[in-house]
Protein backbone atom coordinates (compact mmCIF):
# COMPACT_ATOMS: atom_id res chain seq x y z
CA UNK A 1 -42.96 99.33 33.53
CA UNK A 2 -39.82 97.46 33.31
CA UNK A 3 -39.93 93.85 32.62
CA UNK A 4 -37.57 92.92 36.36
CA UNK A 5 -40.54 95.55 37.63
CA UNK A 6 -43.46 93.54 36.57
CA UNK A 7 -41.74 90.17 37.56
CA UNK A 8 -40.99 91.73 41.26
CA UNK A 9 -44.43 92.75 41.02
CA UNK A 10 -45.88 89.60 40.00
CA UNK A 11 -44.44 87.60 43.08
CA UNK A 12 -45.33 89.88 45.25
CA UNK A 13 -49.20 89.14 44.15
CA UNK A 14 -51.44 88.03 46.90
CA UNK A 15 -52.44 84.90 44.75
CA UNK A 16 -48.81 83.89 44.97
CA UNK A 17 -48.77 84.01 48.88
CA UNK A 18 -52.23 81.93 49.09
CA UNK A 19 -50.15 79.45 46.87
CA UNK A 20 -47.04 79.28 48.99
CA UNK A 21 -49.48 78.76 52.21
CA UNK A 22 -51.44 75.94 49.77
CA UNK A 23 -47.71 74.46 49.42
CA UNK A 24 -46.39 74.40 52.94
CA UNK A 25 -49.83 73.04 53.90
CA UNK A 26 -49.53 69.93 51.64
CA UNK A 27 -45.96 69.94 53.04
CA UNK A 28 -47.20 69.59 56.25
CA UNK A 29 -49.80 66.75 55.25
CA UNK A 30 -47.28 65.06 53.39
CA UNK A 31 -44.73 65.38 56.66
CA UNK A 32 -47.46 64.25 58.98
CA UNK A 33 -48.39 61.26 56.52
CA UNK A 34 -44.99 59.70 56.28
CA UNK A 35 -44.57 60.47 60.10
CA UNK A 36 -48.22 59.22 61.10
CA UNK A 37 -46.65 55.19 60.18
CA UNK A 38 -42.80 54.07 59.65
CA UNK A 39 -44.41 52.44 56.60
CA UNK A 40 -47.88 53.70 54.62
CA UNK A 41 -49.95 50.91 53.70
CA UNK A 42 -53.70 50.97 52.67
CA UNK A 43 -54.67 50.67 56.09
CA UNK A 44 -52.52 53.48 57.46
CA UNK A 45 -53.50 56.05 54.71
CA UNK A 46 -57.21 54.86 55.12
CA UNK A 47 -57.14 55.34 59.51
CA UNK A 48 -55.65 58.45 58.47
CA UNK A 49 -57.88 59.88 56.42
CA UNK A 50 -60.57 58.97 59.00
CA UNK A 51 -59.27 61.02 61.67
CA UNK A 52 -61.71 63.32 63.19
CA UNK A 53 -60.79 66.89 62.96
CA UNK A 54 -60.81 68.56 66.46
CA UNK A 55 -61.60 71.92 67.12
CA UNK A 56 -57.80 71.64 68.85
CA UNK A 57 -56.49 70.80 65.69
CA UNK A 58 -58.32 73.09 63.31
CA UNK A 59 -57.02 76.41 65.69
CA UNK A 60 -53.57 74.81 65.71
CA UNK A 61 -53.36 75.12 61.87
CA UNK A 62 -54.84 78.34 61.56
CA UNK A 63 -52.23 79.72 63.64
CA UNK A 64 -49.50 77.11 61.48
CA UNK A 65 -50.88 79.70 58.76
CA UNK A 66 -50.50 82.90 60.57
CA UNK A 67 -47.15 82.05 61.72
CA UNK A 68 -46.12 80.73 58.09
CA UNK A 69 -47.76 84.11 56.30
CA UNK A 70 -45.36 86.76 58.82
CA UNK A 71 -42.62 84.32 58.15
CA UNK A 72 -42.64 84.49 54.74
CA UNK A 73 -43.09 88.11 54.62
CA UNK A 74 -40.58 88.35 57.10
CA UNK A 75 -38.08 86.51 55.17
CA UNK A 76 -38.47 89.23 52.17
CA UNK A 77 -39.95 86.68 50.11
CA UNK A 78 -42.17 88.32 48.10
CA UNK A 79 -39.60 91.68 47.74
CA UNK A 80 -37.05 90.31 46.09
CA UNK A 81 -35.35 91.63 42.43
CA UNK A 82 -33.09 89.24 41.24
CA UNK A 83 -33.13 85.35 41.45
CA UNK A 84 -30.31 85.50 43.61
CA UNK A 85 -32.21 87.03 46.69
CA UNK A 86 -35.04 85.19 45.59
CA UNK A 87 -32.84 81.60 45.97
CA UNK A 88 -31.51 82.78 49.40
CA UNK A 89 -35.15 83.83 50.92
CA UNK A 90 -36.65 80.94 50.23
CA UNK A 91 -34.28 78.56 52.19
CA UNK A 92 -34.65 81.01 54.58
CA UNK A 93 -38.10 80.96 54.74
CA UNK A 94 -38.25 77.03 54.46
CA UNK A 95 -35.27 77.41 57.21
CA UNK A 96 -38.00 78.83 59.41
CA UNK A 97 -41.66 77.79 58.29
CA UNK A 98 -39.96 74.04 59.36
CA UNK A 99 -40.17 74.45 63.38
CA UNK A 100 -43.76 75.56 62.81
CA UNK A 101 -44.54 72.48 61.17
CA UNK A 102 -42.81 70.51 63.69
CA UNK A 103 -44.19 72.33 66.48
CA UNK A 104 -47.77 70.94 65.17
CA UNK A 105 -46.71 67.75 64.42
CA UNK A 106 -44.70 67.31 67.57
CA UNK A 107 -48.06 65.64 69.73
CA UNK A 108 -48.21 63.20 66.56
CA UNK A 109 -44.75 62.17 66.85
CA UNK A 110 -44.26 58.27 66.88
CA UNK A 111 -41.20 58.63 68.80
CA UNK A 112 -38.46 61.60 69.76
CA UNK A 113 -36.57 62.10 66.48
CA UNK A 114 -37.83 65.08 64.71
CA UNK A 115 -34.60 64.87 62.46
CA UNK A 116 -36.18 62.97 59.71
CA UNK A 117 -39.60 65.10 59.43
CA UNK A 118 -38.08 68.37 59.86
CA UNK A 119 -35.68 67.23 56.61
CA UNK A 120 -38.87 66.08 54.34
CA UNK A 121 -40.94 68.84 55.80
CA UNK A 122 -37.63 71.47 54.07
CA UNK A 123 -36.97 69.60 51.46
CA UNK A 124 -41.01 69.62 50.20
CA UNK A 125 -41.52 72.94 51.38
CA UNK A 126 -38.77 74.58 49.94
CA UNK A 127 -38.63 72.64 46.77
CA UNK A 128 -42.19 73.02 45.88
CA UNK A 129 -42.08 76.84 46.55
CA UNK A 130 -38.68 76.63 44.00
CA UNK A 131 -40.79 75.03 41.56
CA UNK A 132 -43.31 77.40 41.87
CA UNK A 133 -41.36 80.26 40.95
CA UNK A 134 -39.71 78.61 38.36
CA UNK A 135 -43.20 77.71 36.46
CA UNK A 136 -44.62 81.23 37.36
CA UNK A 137 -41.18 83.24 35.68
CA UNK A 138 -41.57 80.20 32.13
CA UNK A 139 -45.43 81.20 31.88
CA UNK A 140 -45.10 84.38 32.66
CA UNK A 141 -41.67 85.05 30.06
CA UNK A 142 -39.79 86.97 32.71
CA UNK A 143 -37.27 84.15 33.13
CA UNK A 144 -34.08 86.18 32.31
CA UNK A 145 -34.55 89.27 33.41
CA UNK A 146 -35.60 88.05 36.66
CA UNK A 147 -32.14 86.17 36.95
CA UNK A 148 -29.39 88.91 36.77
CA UNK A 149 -28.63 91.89 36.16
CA UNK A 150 -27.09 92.98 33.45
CA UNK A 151 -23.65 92.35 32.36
CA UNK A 152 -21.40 95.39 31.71
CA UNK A 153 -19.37 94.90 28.48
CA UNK A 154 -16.78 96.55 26.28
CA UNK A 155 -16.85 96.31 22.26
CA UNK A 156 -13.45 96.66 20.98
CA UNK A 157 -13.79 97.44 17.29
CA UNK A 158 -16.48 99.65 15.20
CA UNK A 159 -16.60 98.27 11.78
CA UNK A 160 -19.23 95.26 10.60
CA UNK A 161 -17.91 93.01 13.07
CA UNK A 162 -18.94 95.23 15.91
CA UNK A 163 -22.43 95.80 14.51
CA UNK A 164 -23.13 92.35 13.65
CA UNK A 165 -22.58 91.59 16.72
CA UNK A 166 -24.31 94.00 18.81
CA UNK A 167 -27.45 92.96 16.37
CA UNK A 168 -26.59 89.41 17.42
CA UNK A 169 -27.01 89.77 21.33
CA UNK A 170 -30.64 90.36 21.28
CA UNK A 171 -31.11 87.11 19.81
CA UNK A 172 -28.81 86.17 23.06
CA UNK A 173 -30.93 86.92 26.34
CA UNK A 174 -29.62 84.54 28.20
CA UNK A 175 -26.36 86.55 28.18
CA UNK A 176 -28.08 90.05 29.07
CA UNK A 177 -24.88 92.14 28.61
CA UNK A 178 -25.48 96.45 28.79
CA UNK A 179 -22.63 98.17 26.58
CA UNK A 180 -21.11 100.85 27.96
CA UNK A 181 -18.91 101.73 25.51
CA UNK A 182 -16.40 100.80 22.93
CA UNK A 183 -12.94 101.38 21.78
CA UNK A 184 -11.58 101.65 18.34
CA UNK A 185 -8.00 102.78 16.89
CA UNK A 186 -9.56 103.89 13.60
CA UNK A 187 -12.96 104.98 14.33
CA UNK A 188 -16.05 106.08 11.91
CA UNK A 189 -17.75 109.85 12.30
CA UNK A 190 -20.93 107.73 12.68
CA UNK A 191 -19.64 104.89 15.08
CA UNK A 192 -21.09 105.84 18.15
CA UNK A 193 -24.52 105.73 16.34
CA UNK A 194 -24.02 102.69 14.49
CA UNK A 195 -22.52 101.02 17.85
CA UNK A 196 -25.33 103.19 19.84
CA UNK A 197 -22.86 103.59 22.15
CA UNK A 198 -19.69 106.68 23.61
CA UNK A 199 -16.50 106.07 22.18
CA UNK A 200 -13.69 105.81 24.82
CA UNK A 201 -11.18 106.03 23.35
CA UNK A 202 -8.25 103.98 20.84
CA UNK A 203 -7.48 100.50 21.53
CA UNK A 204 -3.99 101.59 23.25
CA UNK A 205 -5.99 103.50 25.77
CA UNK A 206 -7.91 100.22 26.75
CA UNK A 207 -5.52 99.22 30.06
CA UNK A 208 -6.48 103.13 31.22
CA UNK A 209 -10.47 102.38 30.78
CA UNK A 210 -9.92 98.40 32.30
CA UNK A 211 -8.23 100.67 35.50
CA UNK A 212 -10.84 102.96 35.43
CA UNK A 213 -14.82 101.49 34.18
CA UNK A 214 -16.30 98.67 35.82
CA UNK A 215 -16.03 95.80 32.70
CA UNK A 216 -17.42 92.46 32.73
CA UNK A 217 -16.80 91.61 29.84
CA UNK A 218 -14.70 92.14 26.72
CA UNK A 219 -16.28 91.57 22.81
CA UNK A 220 -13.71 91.74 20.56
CA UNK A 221 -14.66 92.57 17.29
CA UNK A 222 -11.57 93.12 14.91
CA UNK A 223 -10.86 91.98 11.37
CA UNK A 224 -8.06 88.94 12.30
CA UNK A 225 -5.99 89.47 9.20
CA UNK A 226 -5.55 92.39 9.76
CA UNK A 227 -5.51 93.14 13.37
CA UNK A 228 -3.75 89.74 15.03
CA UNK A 229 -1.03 90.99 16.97
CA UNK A 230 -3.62 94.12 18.56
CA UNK A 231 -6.49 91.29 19.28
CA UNK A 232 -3.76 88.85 20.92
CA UNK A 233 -2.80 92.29 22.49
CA UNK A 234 -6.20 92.80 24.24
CA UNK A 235 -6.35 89.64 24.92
CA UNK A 236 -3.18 89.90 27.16
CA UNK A 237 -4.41 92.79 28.86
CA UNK A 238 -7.83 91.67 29.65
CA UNK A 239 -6.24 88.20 31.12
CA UNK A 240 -3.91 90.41 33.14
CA UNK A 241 -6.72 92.49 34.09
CA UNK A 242 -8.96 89.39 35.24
CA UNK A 243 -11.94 90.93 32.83
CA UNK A 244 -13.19 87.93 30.76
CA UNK A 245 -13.50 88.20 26.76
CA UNK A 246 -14.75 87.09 23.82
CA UNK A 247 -13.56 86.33 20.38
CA UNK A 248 -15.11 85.22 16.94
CA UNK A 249 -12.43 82.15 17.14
CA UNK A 250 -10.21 80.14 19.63
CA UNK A 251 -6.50 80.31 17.83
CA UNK A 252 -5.61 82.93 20.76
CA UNK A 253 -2.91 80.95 23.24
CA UNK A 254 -4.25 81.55 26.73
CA UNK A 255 -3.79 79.74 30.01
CA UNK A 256 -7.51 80.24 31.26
CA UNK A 257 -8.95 80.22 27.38
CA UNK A 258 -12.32 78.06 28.06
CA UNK A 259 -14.43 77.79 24.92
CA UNK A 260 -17.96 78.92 25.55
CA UNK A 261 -20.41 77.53 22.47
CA UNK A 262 -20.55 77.27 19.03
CA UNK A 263 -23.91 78.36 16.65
CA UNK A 264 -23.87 77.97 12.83
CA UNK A 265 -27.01 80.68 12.52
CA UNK A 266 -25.20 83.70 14.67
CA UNK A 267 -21.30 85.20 15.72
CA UNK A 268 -19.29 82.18 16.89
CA UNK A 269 -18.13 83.57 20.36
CA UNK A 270 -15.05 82.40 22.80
CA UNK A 271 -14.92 82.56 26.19
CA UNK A 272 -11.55 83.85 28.17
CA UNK A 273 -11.39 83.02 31.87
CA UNK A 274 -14.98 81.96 32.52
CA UNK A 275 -15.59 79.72 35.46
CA UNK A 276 -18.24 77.76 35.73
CA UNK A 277 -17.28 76.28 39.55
CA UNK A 278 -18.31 79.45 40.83
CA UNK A 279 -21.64 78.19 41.59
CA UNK A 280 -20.65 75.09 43.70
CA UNK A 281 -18.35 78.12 45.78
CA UNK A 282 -21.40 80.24 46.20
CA UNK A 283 -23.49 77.24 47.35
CA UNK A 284 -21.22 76.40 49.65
CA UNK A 285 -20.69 80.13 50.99
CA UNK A 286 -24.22 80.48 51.32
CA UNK A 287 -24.67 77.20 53.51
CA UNK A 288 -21.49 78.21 55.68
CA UNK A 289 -23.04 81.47 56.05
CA UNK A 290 -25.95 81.03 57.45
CA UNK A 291 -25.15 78.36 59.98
CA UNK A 292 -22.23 81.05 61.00
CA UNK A 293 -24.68 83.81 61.70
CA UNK A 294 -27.30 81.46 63.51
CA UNK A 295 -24.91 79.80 65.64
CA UNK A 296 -22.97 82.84 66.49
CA UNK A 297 -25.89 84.85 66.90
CA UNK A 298 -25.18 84.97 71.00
CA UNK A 299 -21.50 86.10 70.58
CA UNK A 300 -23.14 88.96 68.15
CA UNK A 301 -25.76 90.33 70.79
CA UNK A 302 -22.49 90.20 73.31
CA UNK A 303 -20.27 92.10 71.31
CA UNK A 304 -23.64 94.35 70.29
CA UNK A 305 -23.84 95.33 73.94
CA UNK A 306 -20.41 95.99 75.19
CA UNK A 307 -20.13 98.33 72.07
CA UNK A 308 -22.83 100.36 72.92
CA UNK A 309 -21.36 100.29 76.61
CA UNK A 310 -17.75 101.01 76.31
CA UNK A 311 -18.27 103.97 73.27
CA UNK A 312 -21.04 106.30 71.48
CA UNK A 313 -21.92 105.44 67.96
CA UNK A 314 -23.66 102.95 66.45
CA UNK A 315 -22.34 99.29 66.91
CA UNK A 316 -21.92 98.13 63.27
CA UNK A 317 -19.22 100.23 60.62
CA UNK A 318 -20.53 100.33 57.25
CA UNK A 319 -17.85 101.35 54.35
CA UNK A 320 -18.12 101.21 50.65
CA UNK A 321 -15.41 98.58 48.95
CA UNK A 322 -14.71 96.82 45.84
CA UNK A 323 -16.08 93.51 45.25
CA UNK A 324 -16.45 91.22 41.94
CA UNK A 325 -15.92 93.16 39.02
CA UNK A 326 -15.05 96.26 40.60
CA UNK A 327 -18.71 96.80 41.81
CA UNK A 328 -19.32 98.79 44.95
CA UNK A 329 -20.91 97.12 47.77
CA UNK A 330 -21.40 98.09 51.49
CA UNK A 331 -19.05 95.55 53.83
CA UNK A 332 -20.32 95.21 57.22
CA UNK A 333 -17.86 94.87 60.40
CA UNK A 334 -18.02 95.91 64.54
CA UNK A 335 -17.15 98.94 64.84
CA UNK A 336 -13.95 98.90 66.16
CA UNK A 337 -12.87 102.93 65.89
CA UNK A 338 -14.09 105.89 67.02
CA UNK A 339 -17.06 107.80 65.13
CA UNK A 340 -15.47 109.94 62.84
CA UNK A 341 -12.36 107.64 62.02
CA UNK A 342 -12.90 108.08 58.38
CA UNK A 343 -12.69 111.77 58.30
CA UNK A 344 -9.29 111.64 60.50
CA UNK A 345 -7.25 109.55 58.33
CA UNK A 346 -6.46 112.43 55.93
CA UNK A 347 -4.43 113.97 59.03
CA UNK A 348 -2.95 110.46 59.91
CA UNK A 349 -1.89 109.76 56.21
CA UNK A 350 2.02 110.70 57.36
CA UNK A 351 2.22 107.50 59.66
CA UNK A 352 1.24 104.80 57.17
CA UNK A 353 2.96 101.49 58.07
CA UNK A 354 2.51 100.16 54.68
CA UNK A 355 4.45 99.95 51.50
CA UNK A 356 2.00 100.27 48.02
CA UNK A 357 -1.16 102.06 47.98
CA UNK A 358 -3.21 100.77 51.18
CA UNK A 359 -2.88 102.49 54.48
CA UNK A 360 -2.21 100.84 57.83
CA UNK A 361 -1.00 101.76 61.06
CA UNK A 362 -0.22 99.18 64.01
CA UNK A 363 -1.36 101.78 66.63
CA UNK A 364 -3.55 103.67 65.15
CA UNK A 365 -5.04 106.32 67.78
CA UNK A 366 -8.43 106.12 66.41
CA UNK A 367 -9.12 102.17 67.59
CA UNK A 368 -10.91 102.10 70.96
CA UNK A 369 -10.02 99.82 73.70
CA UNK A 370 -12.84 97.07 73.00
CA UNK A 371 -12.06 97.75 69.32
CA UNK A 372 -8.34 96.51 70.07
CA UNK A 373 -9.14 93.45 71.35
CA UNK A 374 -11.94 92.96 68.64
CA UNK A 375 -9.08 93.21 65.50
CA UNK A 376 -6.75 91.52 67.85
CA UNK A 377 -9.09 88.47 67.40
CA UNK A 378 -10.95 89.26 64.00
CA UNK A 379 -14.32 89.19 65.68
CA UNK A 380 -14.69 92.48 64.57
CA UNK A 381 -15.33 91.04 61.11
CA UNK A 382 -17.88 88.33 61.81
CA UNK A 383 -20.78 90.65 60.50
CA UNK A 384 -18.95 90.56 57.19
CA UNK A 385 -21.03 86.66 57.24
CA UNK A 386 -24.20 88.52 56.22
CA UNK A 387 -21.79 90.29 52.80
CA UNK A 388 -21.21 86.55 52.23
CA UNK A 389 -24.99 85.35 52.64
CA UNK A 390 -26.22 88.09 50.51
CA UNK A 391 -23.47 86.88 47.85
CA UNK A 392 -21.39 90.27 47.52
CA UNK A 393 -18.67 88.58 49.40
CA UNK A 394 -16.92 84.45 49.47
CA UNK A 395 -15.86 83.45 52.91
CA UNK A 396 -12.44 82.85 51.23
CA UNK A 397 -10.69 85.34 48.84
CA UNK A 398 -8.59 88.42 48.30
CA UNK A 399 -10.17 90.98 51.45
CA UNK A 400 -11.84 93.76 49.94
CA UNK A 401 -10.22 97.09 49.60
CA UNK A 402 -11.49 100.55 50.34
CA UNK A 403 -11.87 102.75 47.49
CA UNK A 404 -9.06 105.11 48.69
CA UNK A 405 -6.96 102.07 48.08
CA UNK A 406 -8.23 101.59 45.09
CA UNK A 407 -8.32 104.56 43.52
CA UNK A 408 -4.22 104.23 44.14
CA UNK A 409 -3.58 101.44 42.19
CA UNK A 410 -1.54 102.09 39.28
CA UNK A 411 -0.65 98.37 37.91
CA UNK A 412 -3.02 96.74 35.40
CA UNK A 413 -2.33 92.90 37.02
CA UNK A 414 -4.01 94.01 40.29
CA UNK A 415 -7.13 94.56 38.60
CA UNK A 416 -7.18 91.10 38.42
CA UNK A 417 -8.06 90.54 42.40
CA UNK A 418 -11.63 91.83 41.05
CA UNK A 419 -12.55 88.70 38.66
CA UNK A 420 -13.42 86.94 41.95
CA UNK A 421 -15.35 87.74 44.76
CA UNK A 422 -13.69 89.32 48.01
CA UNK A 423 -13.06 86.97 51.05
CA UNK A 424 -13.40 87.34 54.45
CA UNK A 425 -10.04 84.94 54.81
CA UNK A 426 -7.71 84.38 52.30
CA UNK A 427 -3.99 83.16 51.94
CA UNK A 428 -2.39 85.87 53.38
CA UNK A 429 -4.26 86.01 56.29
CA UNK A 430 -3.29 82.54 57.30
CA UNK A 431 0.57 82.70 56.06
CA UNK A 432 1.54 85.77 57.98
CA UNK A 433 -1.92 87.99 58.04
CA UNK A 434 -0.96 91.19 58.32
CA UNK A 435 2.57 90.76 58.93
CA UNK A 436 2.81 90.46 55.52
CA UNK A 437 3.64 93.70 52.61
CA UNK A 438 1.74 94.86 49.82
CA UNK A 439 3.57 93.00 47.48
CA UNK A 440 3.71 89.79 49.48
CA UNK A 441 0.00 89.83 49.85
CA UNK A 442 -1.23 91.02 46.45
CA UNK A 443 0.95 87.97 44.92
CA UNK A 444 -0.51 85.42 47.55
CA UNK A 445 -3.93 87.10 46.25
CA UNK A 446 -3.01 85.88 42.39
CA UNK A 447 -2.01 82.91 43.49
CA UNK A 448 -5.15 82.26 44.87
CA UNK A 449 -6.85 83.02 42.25
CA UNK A 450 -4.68 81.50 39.75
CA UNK A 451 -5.12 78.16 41.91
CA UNK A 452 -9.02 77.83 43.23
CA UNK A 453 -10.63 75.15 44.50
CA UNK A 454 -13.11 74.61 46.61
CA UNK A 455 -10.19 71.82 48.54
CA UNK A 456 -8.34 75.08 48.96
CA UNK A 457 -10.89 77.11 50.65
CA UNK A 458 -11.75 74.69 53.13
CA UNK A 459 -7.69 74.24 54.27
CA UNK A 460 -7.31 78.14 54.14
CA UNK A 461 -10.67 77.95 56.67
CA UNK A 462 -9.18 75.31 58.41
CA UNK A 463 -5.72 77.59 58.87
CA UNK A 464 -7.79 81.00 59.86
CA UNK A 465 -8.79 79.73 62.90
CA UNK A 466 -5.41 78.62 64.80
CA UNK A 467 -4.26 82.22 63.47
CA UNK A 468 -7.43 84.13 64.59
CA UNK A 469 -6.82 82.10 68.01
CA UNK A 470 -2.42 83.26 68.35
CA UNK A 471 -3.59 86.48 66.60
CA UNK A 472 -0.97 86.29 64.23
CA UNK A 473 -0.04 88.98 62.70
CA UNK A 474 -3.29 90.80 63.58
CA UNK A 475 -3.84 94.87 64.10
């Protein structure tokens, strides 16, 4: 059994639910304490304690239980494989074990604001069920491989630099990185058994394996006297490329050169365009998120119906894109085409509107009449709020590409819209949408990028919705 195996399996142990119900009931105490008296005083906590417990009140928290245990299973709580999911269900369980607790402390209420118990009720469920985990995974040892999954990285070099530090990332796990392979001008007969891992190729084929293999991460692991102007060299290309690397030393002039730690015992690594702001960006995406899909939740059983009214098929369109670092992921929109749209663009392929790789046409036969109004007013990519909740996609960013697209891309610098996550708006969309050419929007894309913060994604947010509203642009 796999160590992320056993963790998943450990969570998911009935001991661990009995605990999370132990939680939210102190939660609920706690709550119905602080709400019981504005102020608790001796005297308060003592008539409090002295209450008599009804057979009213005893059924009414069994079923607080009940409701609590299908929530929690509901919310995939106790199913989830990476700390990721795991972060996301519990505020969603928390999100919806709190009108339980209200509901049961709602006859106890000293006045009509539930505002300031549902918030301590949340805040004490859900942090004491994040604490939980966090002891569980520390005595338990599963801490890092229940937190990501490996990283995909590329050695560059085969020599004594490249083994020392392949033997040096075990004593690493916080880094979890999987080699896929490495690339070496001068290789050894015995290199891909010293490295334990295929040979792809000389250093002047790396751009070719950046365009093709889905890379992380660079370790560059080159002799410096010797091999400067090919390590600044890869550097170049793997900044181009948006791929982050690492080197033994900083002297390497870089823009986005961050340096990552230093450690007198092991290799001395340096980080190339790492950014550690992504979490605030996903912790805001994930907040955004979720209050999107739960107050537009109406407009999506709306838009649910009159698909299923005005066409056959099923009422969401599921395709396989690109997201960060080139990994697949399934984006989610309203199905806004017939059925078999896909398997018709081969014969449409004549009358693409487009210059550069993607396709596009403004009429395209295959949109239905409801699906014309849908991309006339972007609602048709709302579902594309769960891709952001379940982190494969940022509400702002470059949009997401098909891999037909893809697979057409012939210039190393466009790899480079995969070192951040897709978008569901971005800077193109709100300075011309799809008005705009392949050229135009690939550099707004890098400009983006080059550019971040999180001031910027709330202005392009801002902007998307007086151009969703004209329609600007949109097809």
């Amino acid at each position: 059994m796999t160590e992320s195996k056993a963790a998943a399996r450990l969570y998911s142990n009935s001991a661990v639910v009995w605990f999370d119900l132990l939680l939210l009931s102190f939660s609920l105490a706690v709550t119905t304490l602080a709400n019981y008296r504005t102020s608790i005083e001796a005297s308060h906590l003592k008539a409090f304690l002295g209450l008599r417990v009804s057979l009213r009140n005893l059924l009414l928290f069994v079923i607080c239980l009940a409701a609590w245990r299908l929530v929690l299973w509901t919310a995939g709580l106790y199913r989830a494989a990476s700390f990721r999911l795991l972060s996301s269900r519990i505020l969603l369980a928390g999100l919806f074990c709190t009108p339980v607790a209200i509901f049961a402390l709602i006859e106890r209420s000293t006045g009509g604001n539930i505002v300031r118990p549902s918030a301590l009720f949340f805040l004490l469920a859900t942090g004491s069920m994040y604490a939980s985990r966090g002891l569980l995974a520390i005595s338990a040892g599963y801490v890092h491989s229940y937190t990501r999954a490996p990283r995909t990285a590329l050695v560059i070099g085969s020599g004594p630099l490249a083994r020392k530090l392949l033997q040096d990332l075990p004593h690493h796990p916080q880094w979890d990185y999987r080699v896929i392979g490495f690339v070496d001008s001068k290789p050894q007969p015995d290199s891909e058994k010293r490295i334990n891992a295929p040979y792809l190729g000389k250093v002047a084929a790396l751009r070719d394996v950046l365009m093709r293999l889905p890379v992380e991460e660079v370790f560059i692991a080159l002799p410096l006297k010797s091999h400067y102007e090919e390590i600044q060299r890869v550097i170049d290309l793997c900044e181009a490329a948006g791929v982050q690397s690492q080197y033994l030393t900083n002297i390497f002039t870089t823009s986005i050169t961050k340096k990552l730690r230093r450690d007198q015992d092991r290799v001395v690594m340096q980080m190339v365009h790492h950014d550690s702001r992504r979490f605030l960006k996903r912790a805001f995406d994930f907040v955004a998120s979720l209050l999107g899909i739960i107050v537009l939740s109406p407009l999506f059983l709306l838009i649910a119906i009159a698909i299923k009214l005005t066409s056959k098929g099923p009422v969401i369109f599921k395709q396989t894109r690109y997201g960060l670092n080139k990994n697949p992921f399934s984006m989610y929109k309203f199905r806004s085409m017939v059925v078999d749209a896909e398997s018709q663009q081969s014969q449409l392929e004549h009358l693409n509107e487009t210059s550069g790789p993607v396709f596009k046409i403004k009429r395209d036969p295959r949109i239905t009449r409801l699906g014309a109004l849908l991309r006339k007013t972007s609602i048709d990519e709302l579902p594309q709020l769960f891709n952001v909740l379940l982190g494969d996609m940022s509400l702002v960013g470059p949009r997401p590409l098909p891999t037909r697209d893809v697979s057409r891309f012939s210039d190393l610098s466009l790899m480079r819209r995969f070192s951040v996550k897709p978008g569901v708006t971005g800077l193109w969309q709100v300075s011309g949408r799809s008005n705009l050419d392949f050229d135009g929007w690939i550099a707004l894309d890098l400009r983006y990028i080059d550019t971040w913060t999180l001031m910027l994604d709330l202005r392009i947010l801002a902007m998307t919705i007086p151009a969703v509203l004209k329609g600007r642009g949109a097809s």
